[in-house]
N, C-alpha and C. Protein backbone atom coordinates (compact mmCIF):
# COMPACT_ATOMS: atom_id res chain seq x y z
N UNK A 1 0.61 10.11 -0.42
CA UNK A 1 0.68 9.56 0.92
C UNK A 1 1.49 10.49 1.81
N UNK A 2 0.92 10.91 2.91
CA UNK A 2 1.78 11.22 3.95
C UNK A 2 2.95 10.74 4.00
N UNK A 3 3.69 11.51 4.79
CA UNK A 3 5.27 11.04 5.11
C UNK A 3 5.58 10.44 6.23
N UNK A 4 4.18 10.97 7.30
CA UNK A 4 4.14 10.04 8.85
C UNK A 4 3.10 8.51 8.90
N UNK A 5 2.93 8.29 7.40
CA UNK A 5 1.67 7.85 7.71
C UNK A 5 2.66 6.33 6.43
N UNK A 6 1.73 5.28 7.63
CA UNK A 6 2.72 4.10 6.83
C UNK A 6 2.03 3.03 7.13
N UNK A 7 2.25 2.07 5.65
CA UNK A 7 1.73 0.67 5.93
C UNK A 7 1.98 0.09 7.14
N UNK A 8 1.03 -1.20 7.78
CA UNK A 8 1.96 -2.24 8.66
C UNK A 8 1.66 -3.38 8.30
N UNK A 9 2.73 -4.56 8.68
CA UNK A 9 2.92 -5.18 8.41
C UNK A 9 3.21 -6.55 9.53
N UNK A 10 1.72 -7.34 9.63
CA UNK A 10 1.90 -7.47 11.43
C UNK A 10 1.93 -9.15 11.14
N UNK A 11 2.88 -9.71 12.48
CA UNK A 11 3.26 -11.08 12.28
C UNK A 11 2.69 -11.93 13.71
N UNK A 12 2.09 -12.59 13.66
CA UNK A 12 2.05 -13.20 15.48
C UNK A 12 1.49 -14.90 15.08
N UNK A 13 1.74 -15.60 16.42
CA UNK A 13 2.18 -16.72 16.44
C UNK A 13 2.24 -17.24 17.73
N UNK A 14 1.69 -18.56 18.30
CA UNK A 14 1.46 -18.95 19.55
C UNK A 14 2.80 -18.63 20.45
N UNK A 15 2.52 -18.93 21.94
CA UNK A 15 4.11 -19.13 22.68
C UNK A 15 3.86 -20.14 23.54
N UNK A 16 5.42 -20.55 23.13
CA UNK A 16 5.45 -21.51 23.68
C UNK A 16 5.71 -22.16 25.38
N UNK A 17 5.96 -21.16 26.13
CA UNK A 17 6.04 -21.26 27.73
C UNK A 17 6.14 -19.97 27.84
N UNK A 18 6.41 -19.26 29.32
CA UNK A 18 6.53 -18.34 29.47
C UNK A 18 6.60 -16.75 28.93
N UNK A 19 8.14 -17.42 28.32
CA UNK A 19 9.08 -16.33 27.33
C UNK A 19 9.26 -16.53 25.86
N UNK A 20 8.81 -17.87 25.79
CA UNK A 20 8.88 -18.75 24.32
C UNK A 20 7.89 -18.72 23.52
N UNK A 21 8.78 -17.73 22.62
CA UNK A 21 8.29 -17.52 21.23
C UNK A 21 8.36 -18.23 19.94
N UNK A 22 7.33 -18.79 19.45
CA UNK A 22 7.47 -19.63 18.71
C UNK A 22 7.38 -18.63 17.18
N UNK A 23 7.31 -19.70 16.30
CA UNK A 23 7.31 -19.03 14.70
C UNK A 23 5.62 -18.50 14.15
N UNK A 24 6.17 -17.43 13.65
CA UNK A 24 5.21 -17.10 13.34
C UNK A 24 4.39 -17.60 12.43
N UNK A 25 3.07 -17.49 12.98
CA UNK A 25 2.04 -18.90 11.49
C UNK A 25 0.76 -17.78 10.94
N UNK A 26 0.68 -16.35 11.24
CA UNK A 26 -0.02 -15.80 11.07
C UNK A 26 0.14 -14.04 10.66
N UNK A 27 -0.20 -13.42 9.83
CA UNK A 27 0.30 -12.63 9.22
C UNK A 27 -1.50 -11.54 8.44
N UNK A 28 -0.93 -9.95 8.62
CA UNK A 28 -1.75 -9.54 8.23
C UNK A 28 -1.15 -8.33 8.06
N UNK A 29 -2.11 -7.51 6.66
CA UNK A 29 -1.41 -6.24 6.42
C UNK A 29 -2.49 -4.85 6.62
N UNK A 30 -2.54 -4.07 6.64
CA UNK A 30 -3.09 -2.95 6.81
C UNK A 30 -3.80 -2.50 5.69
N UNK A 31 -5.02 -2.47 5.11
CA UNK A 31 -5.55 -1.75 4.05
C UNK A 31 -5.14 -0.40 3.70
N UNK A 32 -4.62 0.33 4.63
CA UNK A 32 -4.48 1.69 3.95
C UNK A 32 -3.01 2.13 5.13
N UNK A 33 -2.89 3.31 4.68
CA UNK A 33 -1.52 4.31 5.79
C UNK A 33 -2.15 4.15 6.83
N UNK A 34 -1.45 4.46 7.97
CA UNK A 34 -1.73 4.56 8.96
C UNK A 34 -0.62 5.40 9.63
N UNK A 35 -1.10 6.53 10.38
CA UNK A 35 -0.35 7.41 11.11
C UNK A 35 0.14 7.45 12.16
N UNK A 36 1.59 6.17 12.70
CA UNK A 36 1.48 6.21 13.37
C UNK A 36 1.69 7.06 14.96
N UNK A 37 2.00 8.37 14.13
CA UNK A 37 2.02 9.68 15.60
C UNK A 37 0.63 10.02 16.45
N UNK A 38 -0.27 9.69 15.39
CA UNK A 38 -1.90 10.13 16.30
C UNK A 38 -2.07 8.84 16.84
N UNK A 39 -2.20 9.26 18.34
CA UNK A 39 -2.95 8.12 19.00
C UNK A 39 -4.08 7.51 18.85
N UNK A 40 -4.73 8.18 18.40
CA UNK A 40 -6.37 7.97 18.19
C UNK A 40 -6.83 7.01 16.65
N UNK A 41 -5.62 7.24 15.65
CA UNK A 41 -5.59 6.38 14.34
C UNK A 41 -5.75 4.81 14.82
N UNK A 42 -6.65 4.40 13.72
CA UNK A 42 -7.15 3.51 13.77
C UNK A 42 -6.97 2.87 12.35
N UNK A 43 -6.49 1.53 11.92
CA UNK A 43 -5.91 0.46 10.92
C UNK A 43 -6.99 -0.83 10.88
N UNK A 44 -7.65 -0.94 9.90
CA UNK A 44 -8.12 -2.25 9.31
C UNK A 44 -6.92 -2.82 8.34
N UNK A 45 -7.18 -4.00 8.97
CA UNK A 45 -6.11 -5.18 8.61
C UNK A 45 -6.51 -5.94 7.60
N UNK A 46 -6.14 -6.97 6.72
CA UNK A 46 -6.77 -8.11 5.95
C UNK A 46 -5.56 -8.99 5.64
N UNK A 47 -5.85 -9.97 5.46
CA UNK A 47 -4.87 -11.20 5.18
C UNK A 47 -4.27 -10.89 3.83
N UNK A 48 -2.84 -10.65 3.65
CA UNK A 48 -2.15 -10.72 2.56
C UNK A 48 -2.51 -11.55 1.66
N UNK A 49 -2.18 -11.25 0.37
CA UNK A 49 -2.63 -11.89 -0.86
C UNK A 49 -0.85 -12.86 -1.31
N UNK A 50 -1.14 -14.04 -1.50
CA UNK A 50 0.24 -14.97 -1.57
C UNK A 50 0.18 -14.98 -3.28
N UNK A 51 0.81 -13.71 -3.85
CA UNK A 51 0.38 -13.48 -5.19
C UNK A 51 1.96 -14.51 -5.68
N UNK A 52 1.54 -14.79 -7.16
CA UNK A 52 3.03 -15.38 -8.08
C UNK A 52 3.78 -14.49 -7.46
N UNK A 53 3.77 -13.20 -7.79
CA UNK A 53 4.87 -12.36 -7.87
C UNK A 53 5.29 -12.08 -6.51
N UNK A 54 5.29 -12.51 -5.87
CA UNK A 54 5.66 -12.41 -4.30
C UNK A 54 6.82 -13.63 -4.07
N UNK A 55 5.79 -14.40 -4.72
CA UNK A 55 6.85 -15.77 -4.77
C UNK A 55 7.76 -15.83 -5.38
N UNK A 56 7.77 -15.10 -6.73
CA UNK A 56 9.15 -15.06 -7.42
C UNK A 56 9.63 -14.22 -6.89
N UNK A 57 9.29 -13.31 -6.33
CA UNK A 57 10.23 -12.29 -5.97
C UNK A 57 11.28 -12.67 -4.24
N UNK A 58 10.66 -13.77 -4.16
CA UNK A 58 10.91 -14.06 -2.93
C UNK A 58 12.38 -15.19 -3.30
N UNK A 59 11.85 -15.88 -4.46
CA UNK A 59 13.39 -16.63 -5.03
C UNK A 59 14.30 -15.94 -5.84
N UNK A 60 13.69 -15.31 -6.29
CA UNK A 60 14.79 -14.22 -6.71
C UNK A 60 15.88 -13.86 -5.60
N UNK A 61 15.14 -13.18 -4.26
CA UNK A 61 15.80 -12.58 -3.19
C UNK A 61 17.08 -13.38 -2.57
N UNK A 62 16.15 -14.76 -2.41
CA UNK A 62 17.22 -15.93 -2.25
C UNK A 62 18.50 -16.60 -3.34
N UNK A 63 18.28 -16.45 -4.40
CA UNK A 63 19.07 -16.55 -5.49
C UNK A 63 20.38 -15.42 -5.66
N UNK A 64 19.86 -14.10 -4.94
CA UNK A 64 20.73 -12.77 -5.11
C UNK A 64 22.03 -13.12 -3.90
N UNK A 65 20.62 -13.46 -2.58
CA UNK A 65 22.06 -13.29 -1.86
C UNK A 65 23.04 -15.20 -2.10
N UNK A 66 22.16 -15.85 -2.07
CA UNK A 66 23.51 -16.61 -2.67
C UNK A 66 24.18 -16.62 -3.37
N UNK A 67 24.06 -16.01 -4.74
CA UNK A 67 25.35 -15.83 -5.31
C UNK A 67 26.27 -14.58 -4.70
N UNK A 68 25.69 -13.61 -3.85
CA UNK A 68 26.18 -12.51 -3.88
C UNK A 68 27.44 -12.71 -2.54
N UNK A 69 26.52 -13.70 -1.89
CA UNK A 69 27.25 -14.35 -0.04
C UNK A 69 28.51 -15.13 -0.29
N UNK A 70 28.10 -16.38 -1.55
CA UNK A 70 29.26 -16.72 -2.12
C UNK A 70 30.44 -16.39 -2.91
N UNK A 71 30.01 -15.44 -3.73
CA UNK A 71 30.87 -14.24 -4.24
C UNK A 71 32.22 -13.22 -3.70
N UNK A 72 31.15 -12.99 -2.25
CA UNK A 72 31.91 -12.14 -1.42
C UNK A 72 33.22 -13.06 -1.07
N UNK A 73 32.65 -14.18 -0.55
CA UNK A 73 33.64 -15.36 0.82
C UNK A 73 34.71 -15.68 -0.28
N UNK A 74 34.53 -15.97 -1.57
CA UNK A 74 35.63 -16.32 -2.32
C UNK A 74 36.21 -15.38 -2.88
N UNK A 75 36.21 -14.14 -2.99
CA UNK A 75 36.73 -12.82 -3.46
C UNK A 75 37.48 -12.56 -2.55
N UNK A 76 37.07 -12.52 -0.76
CA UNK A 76 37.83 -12.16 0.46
C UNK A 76 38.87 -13.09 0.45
N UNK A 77 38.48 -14.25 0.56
CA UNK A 77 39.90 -15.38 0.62
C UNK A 77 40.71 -15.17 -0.53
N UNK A 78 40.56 -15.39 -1.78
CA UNK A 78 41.22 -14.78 -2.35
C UNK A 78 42.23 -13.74 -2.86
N UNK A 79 41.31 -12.96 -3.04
CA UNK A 79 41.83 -11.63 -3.35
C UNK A 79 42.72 -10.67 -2.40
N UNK A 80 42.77 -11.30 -0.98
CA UNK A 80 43.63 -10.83 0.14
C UNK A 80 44.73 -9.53 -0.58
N UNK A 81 45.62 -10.19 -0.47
CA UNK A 81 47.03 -9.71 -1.42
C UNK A 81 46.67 -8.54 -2.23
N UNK A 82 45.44 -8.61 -2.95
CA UNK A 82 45.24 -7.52 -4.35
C UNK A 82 44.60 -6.12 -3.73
N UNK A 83 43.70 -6.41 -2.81
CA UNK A 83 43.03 -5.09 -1.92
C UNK A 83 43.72 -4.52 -0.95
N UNK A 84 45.09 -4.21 -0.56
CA UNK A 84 45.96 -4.11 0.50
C UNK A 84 46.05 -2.73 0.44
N UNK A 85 46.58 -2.23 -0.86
CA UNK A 85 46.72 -1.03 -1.51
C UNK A 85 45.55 -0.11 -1.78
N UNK A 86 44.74 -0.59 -2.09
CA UNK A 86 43.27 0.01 -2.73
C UNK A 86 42.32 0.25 -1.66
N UNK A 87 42.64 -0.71 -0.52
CA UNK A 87 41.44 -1.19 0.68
C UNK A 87 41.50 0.47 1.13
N UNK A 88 42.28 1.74 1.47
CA UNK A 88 41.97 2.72 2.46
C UNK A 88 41.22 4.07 1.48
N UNK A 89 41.82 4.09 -0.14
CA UNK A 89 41.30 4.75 -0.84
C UNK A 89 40.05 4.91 -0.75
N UNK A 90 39.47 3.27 -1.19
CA UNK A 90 38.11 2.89 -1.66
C UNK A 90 37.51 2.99 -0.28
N UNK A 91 37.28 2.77 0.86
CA UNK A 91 37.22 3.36 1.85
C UNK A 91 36.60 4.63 1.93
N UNK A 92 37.88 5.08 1.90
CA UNK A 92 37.16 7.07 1.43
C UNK A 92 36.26 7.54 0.50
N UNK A 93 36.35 6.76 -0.45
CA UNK A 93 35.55 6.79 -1.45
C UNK A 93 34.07 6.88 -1.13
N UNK A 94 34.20 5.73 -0.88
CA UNK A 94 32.92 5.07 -0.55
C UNK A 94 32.31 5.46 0.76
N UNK A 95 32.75 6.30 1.82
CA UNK A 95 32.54 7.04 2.47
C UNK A 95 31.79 8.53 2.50
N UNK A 96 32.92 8.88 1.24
CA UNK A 96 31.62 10.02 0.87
C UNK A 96 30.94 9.91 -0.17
N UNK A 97 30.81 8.42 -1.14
CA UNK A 97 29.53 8.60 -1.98
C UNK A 97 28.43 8.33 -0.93
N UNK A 98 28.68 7.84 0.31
CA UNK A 98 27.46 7.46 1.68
C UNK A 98 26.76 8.46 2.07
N UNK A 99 27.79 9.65 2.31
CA UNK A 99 27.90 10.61 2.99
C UNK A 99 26.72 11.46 2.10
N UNK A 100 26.80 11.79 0.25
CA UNK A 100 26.06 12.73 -0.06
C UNK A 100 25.21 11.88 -0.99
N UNK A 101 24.94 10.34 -0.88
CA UNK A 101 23.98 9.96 -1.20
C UNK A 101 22.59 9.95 -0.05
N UNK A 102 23.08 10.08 1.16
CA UNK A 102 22.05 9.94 2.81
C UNK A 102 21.49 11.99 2.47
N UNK A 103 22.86 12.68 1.82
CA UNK A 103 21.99 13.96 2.23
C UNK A 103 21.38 14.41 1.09
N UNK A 104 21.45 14.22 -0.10
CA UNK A 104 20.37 14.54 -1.36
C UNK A 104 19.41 13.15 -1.14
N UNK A 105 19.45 12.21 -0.28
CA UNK A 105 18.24 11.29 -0.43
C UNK A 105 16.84 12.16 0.63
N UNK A 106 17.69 12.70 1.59
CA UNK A 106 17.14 13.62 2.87
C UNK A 106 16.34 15.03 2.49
N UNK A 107 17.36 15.47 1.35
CA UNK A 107 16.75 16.95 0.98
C UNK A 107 15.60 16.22 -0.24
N UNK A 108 15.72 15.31 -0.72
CA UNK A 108 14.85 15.57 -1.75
C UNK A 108 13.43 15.32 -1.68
N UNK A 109 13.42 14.93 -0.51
CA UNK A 109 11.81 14.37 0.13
C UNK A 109 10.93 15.37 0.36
């Protein structure tokens, strides 16, 4: 696959007055890449497939961040006192594993 050239992934849904946007009830995906720098590219669409594995993967997603949301909130209240010392290190740390994980993710493409 191209590197300019990318699925889409399209959502739309009535409105409701003017400016009012309601929820989306309708959904469709792109059969193939699509480029979107050429103007002239052209995308056939088809209705997503509502496979198992979408669905589990979809409670899964929800399962991660709740334990992960609740995890955090009681670690922060907590743990106050214990990260005081560590909080500017890890910081740095974690700053430049950011730093040369963004530029070998960049060169390796």
């Amino acid at each position: 696959m191209d590197n300019n050239s990318n699925y889409l992934l399209l959502a739309f849904g009535p409105m409701g007055g003017a400016s009012d946007v309601e929820e989306h009830s309708k959904t469709a995906v792109s059969t193939g890449p699509v480029k979107l720098t050429d103007p002239t590219a052209k995308a056939t669409v088809s209705p997503p497939e509502k496979s198992i594995m979408a669905k589990v993967h979809g409670l899964f997603m929800v399962l991660a961040w709740l334990s992960c949301a609740s995890g955090g909130i009681i670690a922060a209240a907590h743990m106050k006192a214990t990260w005081t010392d560590v909080k500017v290190n890890c910081m740095r740390i974690c700053v430049l594993v950011s730093f040369l994980q963004y530029n070998y993710s960049r060169h390796r493409i």
